[in-house]
C-alpha atoms as a PDB file:
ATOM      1  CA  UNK A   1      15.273  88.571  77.481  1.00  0.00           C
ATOM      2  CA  UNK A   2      18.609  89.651  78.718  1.00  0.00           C
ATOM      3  CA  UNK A   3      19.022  91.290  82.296  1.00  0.00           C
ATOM      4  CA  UNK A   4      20.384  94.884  82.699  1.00  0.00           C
ATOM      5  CA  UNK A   5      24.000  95.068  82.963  1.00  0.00           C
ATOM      6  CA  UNK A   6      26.086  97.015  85.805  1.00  0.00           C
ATOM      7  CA  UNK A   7      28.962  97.982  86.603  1.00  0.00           C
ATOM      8  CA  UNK A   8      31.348  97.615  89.422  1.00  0.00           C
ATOM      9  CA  UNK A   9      30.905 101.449  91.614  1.00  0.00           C
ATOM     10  CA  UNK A  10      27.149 101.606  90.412  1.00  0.00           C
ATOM     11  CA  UNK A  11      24.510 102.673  93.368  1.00  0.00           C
ATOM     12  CA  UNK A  12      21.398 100.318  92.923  1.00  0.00           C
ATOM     13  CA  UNK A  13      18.543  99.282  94.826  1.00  0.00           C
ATOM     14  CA  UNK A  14      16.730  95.679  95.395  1.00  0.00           C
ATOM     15  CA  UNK A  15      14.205  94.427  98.124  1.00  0.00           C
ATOM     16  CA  UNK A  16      14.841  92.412 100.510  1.00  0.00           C
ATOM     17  CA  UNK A  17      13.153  90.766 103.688  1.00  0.00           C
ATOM     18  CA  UNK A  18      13.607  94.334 105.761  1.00  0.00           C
ATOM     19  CA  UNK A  19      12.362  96.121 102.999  1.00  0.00           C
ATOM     20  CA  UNK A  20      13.752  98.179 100.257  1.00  0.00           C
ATOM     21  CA  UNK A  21      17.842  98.476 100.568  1.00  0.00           C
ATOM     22  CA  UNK A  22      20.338 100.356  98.702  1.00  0.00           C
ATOM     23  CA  UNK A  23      24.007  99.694  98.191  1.00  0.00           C
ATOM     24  CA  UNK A  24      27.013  99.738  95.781  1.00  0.00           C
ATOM     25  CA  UNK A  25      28.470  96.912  93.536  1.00  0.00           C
ATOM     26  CA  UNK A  26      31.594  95.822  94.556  1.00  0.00           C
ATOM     27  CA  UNK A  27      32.199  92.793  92.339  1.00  0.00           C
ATOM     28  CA  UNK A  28      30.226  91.519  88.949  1.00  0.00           C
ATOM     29  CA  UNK A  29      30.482  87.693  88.758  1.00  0.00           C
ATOM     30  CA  UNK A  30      30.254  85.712  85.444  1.00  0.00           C
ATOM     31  CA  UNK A  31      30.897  82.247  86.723  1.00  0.00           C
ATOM     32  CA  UNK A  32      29.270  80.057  89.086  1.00  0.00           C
ATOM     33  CA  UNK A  33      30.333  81.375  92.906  1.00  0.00           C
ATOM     34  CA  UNK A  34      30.431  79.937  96.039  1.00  0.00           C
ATOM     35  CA  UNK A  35      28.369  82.396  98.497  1.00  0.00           C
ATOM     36  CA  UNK A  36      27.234  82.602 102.022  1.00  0.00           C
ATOM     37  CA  UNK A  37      27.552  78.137 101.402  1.00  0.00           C
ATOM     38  CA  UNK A  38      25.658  78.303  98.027  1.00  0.00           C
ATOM     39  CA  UNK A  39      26.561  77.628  94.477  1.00  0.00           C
ATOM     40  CA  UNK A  40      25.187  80.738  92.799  1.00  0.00           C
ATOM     41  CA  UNK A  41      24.528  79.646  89.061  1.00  0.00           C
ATOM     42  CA  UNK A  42      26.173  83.175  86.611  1.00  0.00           C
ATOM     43  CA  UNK A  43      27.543  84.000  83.595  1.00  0.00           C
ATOM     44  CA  UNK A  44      28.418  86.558  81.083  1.00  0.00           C
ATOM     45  CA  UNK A  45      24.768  86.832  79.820  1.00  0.00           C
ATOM     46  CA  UNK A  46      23.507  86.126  83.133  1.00  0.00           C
ATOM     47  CA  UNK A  47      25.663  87.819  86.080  1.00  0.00           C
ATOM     48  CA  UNK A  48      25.326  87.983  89.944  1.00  0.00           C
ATOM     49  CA  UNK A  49      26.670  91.154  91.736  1.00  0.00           C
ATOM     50  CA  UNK A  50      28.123  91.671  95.024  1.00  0.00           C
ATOM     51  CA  UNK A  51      26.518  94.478  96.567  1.00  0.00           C
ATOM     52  CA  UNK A  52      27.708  96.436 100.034  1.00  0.00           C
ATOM     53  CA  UNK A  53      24.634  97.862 101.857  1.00  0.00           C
ATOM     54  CA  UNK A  54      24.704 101.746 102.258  1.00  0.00           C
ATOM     55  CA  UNK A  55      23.098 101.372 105.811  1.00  0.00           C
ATOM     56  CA  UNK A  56      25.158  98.376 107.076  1.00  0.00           C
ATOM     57  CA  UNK A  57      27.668  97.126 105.088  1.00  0.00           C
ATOM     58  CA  UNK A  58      26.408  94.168 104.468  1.00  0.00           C
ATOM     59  CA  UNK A  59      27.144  92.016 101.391  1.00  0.00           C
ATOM     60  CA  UNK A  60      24.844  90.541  99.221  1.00  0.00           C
ATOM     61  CA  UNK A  61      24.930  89.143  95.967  1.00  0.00           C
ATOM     62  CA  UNK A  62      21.348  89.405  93.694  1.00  0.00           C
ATOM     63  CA  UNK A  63      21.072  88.883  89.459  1.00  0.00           C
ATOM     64  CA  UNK A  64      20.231  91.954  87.651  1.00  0.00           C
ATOM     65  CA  UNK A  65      16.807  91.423  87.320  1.00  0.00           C
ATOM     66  CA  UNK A  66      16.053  92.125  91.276  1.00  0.00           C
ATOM     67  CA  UNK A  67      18.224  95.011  91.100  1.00  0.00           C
ATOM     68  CA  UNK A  68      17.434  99.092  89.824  1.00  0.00           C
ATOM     69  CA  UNK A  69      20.056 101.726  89.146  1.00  0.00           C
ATOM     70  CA  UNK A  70      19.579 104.417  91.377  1.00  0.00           C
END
């Protein structure tokens, strides 16, 4: 079963060690990425997203599947 697909400008939501956070996706990758030192494993069917933290800017980058629309 596929993942939902976003879009770059959609407001989501995902949990994280501090809790629930909320944020906008700034980038949709479809090909393996270097992140933070990691190989993050993506692709078309399967993307990562780069997501910038409403509260504090932060970046983080999470599959689809840990991630709701908001």
């Amino acid at each position: 079963m596929a993942a939902q697909q976003f879009s770059v400008g959609d407001h989501v939501r995902w949990n994280s060690e501090a809790g629930h956070v909320q944020g906008v996706i700034v980038k949709k990758h479809t090909h393996d990425v270097e992140f933070k030192g990691y190989t993050h494993h993506c692709s078309p069917d399967d993307p990562q997203y780069e997501i910038r933290s409403d509260r504090t800017d932060h970046i983080a980058l999470h599959k689809g599947r840990a991630l709701t629309k908001v």
